[in-house]
PDB file of N, CA and C in Angstrom:
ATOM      1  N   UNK A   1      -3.078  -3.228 -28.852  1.00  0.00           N
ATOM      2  CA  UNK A   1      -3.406  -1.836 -29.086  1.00  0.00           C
ATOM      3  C   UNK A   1      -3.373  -1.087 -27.769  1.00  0.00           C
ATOM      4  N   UNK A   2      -2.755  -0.060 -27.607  1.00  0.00           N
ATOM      5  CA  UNK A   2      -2.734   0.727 -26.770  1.00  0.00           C
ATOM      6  C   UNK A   2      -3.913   1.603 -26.424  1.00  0.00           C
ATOM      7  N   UNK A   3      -3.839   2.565 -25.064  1.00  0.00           N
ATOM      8  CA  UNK A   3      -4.731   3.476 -24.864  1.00  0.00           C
ATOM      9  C   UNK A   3      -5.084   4.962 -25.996  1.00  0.00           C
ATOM     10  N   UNK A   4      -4.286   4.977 -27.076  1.00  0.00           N
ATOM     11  CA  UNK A   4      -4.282   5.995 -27.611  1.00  0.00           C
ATOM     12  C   UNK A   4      -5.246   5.017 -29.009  1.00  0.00           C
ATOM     13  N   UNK A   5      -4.880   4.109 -29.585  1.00  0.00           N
ATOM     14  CA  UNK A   5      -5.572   3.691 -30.466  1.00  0.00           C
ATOM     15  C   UNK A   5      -7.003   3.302 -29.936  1.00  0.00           C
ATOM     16  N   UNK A   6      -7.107   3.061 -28.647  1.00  0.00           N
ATOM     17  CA  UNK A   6      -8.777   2.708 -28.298  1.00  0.00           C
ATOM     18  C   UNK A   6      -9.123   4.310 -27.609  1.00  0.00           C
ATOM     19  N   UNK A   7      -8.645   5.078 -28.006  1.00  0.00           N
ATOM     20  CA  UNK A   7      -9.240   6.356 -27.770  1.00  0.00           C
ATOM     21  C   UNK A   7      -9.639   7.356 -28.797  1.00  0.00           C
ATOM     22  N   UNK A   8      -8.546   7.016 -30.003  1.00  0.00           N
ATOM     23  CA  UNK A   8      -9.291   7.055 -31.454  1.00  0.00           C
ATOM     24  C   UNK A   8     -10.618   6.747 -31.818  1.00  0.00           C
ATOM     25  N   UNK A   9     -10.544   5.384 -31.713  1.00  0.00           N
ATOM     26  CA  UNK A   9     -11.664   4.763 -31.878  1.00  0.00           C
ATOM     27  C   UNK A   9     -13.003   5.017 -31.079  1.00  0.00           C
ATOM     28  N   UNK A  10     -12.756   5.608 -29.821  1.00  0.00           N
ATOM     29  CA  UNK A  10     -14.074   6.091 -28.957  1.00  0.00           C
ATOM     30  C   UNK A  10     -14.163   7.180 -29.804  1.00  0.00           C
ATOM     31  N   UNK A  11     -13.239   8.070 -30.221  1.00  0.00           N
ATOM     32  CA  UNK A  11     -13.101   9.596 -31.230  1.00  0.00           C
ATOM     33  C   UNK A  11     -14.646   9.309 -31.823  1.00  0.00           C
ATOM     34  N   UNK A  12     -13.975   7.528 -33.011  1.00  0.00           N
ATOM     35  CA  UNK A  12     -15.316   8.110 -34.424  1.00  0.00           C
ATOM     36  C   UNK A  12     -16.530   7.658 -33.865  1.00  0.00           C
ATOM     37  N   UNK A  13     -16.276   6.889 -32.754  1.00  0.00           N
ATOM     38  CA  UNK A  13     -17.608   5.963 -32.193  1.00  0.00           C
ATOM     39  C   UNK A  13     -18.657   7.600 -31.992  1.00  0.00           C
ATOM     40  N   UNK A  14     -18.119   8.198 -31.386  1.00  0.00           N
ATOM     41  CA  UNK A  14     -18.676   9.390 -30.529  1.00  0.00           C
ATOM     42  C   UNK A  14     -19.282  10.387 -32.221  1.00  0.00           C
ATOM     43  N   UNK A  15     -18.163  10.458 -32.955  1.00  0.00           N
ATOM     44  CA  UNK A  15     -18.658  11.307 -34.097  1.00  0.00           C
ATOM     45  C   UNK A  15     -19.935  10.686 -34.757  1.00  0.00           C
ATOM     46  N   UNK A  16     -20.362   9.127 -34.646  1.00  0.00           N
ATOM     47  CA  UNK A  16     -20.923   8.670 -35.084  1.00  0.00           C
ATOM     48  C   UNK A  16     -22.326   8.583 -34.971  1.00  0.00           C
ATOM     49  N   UNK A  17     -22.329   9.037 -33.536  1.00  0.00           N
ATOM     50  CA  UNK A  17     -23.189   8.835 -32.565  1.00  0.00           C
ATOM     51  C   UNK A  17     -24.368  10.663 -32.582  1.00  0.00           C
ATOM     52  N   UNK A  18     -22.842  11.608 -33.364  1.00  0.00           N
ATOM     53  CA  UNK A  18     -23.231  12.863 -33.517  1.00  0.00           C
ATOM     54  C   UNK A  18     -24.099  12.775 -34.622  1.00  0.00           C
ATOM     55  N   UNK A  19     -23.641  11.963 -35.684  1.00  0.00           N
ATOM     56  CA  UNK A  19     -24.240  12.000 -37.310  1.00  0.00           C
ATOM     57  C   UNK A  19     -25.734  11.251 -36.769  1.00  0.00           C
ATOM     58  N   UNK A  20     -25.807  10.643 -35.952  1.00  0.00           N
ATOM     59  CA  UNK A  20     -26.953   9.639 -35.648  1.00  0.00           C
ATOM     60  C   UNK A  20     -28.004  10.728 -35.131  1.00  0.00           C
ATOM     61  N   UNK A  21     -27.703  11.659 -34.090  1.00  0.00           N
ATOM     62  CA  UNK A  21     -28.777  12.834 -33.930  1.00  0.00           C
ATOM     63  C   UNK A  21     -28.998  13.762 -34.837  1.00  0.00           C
ATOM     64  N   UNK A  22     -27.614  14.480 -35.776  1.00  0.00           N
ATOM     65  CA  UNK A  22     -28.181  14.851 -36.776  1.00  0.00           C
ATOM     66  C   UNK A  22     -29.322  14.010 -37.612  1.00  0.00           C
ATOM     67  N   UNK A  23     -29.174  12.970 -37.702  1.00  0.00           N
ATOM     68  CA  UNK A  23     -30.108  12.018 -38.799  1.00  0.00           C
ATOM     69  C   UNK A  23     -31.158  11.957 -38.222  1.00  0.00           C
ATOM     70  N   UNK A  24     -31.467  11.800 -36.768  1.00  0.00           N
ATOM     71  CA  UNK A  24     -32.619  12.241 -36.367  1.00  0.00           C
ATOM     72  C   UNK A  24     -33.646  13.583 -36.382  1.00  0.00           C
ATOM     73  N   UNK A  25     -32.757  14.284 -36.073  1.00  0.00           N
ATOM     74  CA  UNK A  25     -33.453  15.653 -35.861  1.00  0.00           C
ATOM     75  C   UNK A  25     -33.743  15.792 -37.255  1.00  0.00           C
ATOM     76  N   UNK A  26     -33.097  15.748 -38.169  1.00  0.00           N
ATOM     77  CA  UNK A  26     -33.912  15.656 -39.758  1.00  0.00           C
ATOM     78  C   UNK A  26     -34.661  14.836 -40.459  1.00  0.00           C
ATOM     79  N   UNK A  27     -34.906  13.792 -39.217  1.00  0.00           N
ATOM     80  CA  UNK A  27     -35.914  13.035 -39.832  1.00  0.00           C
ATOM     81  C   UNK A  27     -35.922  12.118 -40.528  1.00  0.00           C
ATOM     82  N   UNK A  28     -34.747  11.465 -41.076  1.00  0.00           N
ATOM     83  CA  UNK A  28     -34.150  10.965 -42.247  1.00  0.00           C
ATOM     84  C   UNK A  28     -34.714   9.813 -41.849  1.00  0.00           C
ATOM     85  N   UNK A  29     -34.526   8.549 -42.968  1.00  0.00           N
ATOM     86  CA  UNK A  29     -35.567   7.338 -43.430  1.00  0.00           C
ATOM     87  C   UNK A  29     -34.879   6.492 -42.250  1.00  0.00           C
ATOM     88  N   UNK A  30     -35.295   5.845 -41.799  1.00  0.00           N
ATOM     89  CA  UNK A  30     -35.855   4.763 -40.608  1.00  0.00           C
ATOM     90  C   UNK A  30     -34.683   4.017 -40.668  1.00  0.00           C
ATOM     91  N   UNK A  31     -34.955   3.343 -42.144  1.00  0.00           N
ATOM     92  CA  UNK A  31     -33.993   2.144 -41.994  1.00  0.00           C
ATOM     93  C   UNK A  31     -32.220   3.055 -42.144  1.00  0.00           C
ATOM     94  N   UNK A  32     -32.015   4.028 -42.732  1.00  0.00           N
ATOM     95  CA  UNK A  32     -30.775   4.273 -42.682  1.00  0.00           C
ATOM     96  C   UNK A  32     -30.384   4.991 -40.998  1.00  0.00           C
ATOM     97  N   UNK A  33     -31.031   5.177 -40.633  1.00  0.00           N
ATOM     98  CA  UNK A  33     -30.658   5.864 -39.133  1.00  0.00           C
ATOM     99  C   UNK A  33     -30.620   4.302 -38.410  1.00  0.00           C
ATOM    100  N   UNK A  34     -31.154   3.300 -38.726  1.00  0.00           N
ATOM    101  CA  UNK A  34     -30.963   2.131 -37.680  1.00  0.00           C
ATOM    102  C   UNK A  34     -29.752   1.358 -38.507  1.00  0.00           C
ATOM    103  N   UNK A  35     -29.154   1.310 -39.466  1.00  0.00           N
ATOM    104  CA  UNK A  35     -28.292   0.859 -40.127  1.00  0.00           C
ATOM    105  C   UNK A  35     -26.760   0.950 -39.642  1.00  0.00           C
ATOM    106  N   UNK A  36     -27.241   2.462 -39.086  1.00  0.00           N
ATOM    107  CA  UNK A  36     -25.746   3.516 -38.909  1.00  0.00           C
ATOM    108  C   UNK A  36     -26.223   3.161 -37.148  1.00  0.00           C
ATOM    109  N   UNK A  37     -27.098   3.154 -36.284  1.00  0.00           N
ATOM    110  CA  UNK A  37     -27.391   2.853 -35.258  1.00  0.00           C
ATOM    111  C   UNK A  37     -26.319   1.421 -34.824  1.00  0.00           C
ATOM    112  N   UNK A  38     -26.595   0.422 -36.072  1.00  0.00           N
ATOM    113  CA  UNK A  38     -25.894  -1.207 -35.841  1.00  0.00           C
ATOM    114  C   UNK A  38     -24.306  -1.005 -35.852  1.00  0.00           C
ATOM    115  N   UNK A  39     -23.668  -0.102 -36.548  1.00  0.00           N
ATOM    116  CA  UNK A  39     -22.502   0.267 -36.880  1.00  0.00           C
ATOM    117  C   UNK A  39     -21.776   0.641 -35.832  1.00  0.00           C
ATOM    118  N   UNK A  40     -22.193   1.666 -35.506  1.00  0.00           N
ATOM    119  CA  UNK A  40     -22.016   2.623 -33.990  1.00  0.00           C
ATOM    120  C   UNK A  40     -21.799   1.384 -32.995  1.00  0.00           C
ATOM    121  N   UNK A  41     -23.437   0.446 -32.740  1.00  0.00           N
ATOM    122  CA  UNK A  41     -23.073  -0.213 -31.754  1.00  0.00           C
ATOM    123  C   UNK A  41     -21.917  -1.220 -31.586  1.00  0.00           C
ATOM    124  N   UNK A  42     -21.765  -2.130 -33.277  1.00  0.00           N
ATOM    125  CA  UNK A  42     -20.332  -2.694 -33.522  1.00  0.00           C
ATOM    126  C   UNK A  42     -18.996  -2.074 -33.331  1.00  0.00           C
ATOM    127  N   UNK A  43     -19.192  -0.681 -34.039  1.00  0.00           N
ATOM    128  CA  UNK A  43     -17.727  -0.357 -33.498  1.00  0.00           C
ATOM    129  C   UNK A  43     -17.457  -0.300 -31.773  1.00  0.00           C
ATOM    130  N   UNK A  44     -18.446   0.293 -31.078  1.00  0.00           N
ATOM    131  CA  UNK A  44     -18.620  -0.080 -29.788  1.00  0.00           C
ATOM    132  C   UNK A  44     -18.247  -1.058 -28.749  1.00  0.00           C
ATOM    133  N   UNK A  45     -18.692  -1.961 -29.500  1.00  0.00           N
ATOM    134  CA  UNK A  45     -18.540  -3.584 -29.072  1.00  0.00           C
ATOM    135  C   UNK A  45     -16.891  -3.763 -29.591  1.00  0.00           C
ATOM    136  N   UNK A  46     -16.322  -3.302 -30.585  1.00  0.00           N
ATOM    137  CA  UNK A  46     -15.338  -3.436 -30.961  1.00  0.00           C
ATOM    138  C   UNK A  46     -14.239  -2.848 -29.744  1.00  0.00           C
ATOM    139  N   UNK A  47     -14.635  -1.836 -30.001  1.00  0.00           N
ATOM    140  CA  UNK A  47     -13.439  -0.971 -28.848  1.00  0.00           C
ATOM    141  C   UNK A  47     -13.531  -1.453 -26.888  1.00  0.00           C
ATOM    142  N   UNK A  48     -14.823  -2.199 -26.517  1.00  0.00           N
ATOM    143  CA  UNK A  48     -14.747  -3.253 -25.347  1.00  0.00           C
ATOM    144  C   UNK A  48     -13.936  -4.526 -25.510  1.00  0.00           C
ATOM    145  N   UNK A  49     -14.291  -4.735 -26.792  1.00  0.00           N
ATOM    146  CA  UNK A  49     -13.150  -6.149 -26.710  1.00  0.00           C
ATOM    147  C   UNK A  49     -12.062  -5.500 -26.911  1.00  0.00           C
ATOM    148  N   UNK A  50     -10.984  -4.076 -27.452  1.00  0.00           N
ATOM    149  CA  UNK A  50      -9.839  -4.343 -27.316  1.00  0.00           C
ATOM    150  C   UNK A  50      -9.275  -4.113 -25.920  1.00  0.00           C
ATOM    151  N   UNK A  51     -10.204  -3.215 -25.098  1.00  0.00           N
ATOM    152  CA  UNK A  51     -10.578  -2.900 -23.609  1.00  0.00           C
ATOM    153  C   UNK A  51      -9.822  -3.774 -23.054  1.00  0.00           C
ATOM    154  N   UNK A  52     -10.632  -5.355 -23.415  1.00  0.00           N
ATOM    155  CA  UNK A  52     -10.757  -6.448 -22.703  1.00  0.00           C
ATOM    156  C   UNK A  52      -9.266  -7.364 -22.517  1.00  0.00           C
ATOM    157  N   UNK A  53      -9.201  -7.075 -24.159  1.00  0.00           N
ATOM    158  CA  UNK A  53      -7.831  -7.813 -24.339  1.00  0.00           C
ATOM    159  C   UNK A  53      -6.089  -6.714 -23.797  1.00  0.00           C
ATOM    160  N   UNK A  54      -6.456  -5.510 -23.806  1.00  0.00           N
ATOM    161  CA  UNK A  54      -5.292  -5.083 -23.347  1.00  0.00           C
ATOM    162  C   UNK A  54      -5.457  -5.258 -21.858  1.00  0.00           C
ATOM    163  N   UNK A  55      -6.657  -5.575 -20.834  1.00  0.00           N
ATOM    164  CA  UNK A  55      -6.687  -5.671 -19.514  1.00  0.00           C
ATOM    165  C   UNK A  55      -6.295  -6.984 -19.181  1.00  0.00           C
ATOM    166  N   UNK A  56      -6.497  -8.200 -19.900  1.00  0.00           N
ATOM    167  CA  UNK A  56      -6.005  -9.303 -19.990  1.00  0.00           C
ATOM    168  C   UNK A  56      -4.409  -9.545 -19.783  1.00  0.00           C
ATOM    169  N   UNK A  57      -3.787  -8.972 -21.315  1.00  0.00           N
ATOM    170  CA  UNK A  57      -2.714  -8.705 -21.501  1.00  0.00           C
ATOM    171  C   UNK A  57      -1.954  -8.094 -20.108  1.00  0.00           C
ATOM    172  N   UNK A  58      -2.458  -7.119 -19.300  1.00  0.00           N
ATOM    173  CA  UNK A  58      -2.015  -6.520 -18.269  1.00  0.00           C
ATOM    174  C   UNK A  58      -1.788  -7.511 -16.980  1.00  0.00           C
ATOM    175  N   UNK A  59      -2.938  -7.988 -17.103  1.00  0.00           N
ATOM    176  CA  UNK A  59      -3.081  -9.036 -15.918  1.00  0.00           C
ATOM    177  C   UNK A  59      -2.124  -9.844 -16.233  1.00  0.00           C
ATOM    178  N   UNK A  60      -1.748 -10.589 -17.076  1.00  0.00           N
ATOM    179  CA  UNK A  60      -1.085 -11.781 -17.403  1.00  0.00           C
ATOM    180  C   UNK A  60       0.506 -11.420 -16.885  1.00  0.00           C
ATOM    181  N   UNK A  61       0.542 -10.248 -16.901  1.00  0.00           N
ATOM    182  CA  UNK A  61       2.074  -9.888 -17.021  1.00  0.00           C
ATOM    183  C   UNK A  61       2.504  -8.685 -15.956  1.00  0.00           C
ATOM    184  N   UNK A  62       1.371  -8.947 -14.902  1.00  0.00           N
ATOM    185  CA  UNK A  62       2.017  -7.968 -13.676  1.00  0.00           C
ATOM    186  C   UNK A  62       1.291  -8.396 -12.708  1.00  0.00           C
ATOM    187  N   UNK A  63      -0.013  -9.393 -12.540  1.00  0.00           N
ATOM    188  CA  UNK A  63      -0.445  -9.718 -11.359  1.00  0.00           C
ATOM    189  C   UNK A  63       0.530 -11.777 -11.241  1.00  0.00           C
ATOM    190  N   UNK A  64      -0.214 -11.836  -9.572  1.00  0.00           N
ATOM    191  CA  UNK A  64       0.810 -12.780  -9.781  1.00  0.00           C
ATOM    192  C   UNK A  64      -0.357 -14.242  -9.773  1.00  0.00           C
ATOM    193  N   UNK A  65      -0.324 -15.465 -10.358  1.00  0.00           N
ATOM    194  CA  UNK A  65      -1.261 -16.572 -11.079  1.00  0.00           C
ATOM    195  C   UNK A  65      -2.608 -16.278 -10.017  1.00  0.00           C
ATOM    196  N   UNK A  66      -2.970 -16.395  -9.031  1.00  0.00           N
ATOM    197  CA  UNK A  66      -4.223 -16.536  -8.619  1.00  0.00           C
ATOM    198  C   UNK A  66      -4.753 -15.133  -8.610  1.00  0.00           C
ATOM    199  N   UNK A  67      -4.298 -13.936  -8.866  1.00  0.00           N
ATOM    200  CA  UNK A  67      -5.341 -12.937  -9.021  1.00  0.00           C
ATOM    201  C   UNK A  67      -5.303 -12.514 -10.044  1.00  0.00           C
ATOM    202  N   UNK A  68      -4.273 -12.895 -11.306  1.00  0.00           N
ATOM    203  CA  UNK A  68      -4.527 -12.819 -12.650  1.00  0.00           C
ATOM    204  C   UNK A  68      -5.752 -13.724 -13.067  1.00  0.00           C
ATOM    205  N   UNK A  69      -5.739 -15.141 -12.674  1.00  0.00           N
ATOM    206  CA  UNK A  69      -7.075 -15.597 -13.010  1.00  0.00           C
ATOM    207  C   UNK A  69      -8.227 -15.016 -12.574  1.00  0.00           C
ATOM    208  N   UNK A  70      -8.242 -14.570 -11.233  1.00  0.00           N
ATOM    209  CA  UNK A  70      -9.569 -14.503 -11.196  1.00  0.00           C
ATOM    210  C   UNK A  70      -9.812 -12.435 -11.652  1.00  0.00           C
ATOM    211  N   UNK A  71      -9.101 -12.001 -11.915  1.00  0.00           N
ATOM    212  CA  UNK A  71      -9.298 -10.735 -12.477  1.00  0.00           C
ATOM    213  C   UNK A  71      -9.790 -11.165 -14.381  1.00  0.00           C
ATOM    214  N   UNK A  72      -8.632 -11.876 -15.003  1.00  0.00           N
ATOM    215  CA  UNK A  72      -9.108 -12.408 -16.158  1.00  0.00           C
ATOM    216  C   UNK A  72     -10.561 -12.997 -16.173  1.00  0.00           C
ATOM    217  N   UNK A  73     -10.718 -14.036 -14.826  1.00  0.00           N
ATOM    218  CA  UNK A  73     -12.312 -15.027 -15.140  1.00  0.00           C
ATOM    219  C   UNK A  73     -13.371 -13.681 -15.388  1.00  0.00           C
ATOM    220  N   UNK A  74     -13.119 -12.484 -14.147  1.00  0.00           N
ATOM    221  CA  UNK A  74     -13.948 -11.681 -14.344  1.00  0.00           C
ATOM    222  C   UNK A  74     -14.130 -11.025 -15.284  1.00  0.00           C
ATOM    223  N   UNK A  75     -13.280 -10.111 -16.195  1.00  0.00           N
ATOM    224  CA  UNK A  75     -13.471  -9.562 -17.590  1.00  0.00           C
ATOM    225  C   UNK A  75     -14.123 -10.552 -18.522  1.00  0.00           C
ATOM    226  N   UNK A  76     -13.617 -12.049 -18.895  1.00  0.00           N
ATOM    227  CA  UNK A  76     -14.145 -12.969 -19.457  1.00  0.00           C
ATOM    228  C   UNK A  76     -15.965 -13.103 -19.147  1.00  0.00           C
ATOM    229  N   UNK A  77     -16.221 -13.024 -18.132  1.00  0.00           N
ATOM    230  CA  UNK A  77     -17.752 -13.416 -17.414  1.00  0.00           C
ATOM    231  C   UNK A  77     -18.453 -11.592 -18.370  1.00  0.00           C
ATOM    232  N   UNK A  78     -17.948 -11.073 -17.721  1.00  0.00           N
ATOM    233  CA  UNK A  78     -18.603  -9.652 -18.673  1.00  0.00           C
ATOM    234  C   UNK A  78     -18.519  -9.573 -20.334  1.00  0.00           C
ATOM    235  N   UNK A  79     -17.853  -9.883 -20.566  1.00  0.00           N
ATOM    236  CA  UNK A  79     -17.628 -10.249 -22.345  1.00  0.00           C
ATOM    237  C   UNK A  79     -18.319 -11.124 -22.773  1.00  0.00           C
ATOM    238  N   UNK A  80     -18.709 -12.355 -21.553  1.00  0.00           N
ATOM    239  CA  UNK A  80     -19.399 -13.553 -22.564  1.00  0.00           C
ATOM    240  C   UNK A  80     -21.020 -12.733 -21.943  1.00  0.00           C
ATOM    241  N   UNK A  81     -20.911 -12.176 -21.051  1.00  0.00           N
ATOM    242  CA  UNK A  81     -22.056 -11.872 -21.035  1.00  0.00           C
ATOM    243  C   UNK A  81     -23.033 -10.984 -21.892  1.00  0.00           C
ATOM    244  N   UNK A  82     -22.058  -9.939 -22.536  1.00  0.00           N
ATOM    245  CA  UNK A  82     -22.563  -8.842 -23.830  1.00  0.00           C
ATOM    246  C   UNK A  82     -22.398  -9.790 -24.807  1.00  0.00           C
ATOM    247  N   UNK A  83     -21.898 -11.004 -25.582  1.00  0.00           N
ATOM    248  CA  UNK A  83     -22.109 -11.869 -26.338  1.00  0.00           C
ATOM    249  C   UNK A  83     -22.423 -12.826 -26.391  1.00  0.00           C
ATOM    250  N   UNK A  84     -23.312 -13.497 -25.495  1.00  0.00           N
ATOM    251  CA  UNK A  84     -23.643 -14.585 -25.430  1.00  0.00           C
ATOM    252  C   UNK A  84     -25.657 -14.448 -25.738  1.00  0.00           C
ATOM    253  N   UNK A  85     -26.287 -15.143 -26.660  1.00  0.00           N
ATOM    254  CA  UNK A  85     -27.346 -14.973 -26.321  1.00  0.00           C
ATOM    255  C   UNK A  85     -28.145 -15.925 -25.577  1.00  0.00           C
ATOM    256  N   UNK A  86     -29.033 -15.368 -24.770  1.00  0.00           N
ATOM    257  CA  UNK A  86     -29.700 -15.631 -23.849  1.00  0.00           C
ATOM    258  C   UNK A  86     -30.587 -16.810 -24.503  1.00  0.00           C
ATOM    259  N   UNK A  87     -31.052 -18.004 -22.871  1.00  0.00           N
ATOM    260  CA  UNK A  87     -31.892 -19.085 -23.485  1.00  0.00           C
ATOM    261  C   UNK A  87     -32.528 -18.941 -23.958  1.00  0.00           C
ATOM    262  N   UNK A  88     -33.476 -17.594 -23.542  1.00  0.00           N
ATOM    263  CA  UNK A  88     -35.125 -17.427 -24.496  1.00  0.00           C
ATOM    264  C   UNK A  88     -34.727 -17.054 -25.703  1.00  0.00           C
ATOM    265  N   UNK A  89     -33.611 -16.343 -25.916  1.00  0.00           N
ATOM    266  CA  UNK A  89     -33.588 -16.023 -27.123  1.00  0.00           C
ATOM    267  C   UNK A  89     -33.492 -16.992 -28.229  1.00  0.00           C
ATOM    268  N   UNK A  90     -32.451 -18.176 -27.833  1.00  0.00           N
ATOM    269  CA  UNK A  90     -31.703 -19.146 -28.412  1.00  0.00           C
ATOM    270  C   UNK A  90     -33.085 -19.972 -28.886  1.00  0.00           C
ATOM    271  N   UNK A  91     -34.190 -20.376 -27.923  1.00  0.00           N
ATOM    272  CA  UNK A  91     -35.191 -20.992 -28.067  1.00  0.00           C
ATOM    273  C   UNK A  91     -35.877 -20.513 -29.182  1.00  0.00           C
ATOM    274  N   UNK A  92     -36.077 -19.089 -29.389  1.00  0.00           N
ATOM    275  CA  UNK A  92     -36.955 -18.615 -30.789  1.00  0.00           C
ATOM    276  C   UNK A  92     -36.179 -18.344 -31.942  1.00  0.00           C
ATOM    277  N   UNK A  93     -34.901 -19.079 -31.869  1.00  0.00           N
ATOM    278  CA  UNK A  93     -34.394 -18.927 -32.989  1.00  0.00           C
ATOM    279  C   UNK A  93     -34.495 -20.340 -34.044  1.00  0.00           C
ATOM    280  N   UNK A  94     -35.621 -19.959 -35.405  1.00  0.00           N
ATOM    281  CA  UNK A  94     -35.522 -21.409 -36.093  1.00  0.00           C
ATOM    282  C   UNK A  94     -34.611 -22.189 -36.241  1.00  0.00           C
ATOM    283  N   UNK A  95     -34.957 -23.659 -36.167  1.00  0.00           N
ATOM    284  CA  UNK A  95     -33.865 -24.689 -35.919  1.00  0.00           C
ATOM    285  C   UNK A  95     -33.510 -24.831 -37.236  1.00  0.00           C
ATOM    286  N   UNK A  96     -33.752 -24.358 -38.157  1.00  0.00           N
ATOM    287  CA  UNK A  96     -33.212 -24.298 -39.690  1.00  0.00           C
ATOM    288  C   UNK A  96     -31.799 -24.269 -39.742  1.00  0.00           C
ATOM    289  N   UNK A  97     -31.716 -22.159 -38.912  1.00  0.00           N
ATOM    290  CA  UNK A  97     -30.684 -21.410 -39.219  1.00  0.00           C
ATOM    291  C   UNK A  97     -29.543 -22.028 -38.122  1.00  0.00           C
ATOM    292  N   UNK A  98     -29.947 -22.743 -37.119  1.00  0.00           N
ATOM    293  CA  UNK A  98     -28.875 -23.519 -36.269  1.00  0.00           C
ATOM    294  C   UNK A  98     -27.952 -24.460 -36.622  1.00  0.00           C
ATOM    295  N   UNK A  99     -26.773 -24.443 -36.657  1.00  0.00           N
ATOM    296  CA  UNK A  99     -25.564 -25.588 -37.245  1.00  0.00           C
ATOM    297  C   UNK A  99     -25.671 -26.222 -36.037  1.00  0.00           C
ATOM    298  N   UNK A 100     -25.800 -27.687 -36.163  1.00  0.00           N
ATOM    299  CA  UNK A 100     -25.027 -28.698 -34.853  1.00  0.00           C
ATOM    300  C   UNK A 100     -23.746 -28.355 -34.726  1.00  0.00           C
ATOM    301  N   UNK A 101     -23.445 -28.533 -33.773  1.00  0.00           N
ATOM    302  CA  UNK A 101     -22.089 -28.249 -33.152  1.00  0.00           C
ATOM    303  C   UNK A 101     -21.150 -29.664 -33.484  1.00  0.00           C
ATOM    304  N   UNK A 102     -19.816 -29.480 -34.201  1.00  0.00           N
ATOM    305  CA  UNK A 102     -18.984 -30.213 -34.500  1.00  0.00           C
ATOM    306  C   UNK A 102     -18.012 -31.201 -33.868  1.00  0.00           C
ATOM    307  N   UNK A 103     -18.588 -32.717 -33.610  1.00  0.00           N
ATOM    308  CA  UNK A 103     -17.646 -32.848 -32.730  1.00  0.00           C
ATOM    309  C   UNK A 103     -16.206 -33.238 -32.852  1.00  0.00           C
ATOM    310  N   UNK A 104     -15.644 -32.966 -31.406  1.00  0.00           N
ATOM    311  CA  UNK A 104     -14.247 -32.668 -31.567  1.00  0.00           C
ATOM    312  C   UNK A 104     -13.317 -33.784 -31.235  1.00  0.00           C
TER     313      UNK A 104
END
């Protein structure tokens, strides 16, 4: 995806973000303003990863092997870092809802 399709997409992120203060300033019910809050932030998260992958894509195919990696390691280190959850978190999560990991 190009710069024009991830600029669309900042378009509705941003319109979304408008409907979200309207919904505030009127007060509207809790759970639907945090609903549309999760949305916003996904599409969000959406339009960094295509960020990520057209900067990738760039690197791969105009820098030359040792500063494509380490330009790639770096975008990679920021991406796993907005998706990765943290130990404390991982720790309070019941061991119910946890799958063992499959080995390979």
């Amino acid at each position: 995806m190009g710069t024009e399709e991830i600029t669309n997409r900042l378009k509705r992120v941003e319109g979304q973000v408008r409907g979200l203060q309207r919904m505030v300033e009127e007060q509207r019910d809790c759970e639907a303003i945090l609903t549309q809050l999760m949305a916003a932030r996904a599409a969000l998260d959406r339009v960094g990863l295509l960020v990520a992958e057209n900067f990738v894509q760039d690197c791969l195919t105009t820098d030359d092997g040792e500063l494509a990696r380490q330009r790639v390691g770096r975008v990679l280190e920021l991406v796993f870092s907005r998706f990765s959850v943290p130990i404390e978190a991982s720790e309070s999560i019941p061991q119910d809802l946890v799958r063992p990991r499959e080995e390979v």
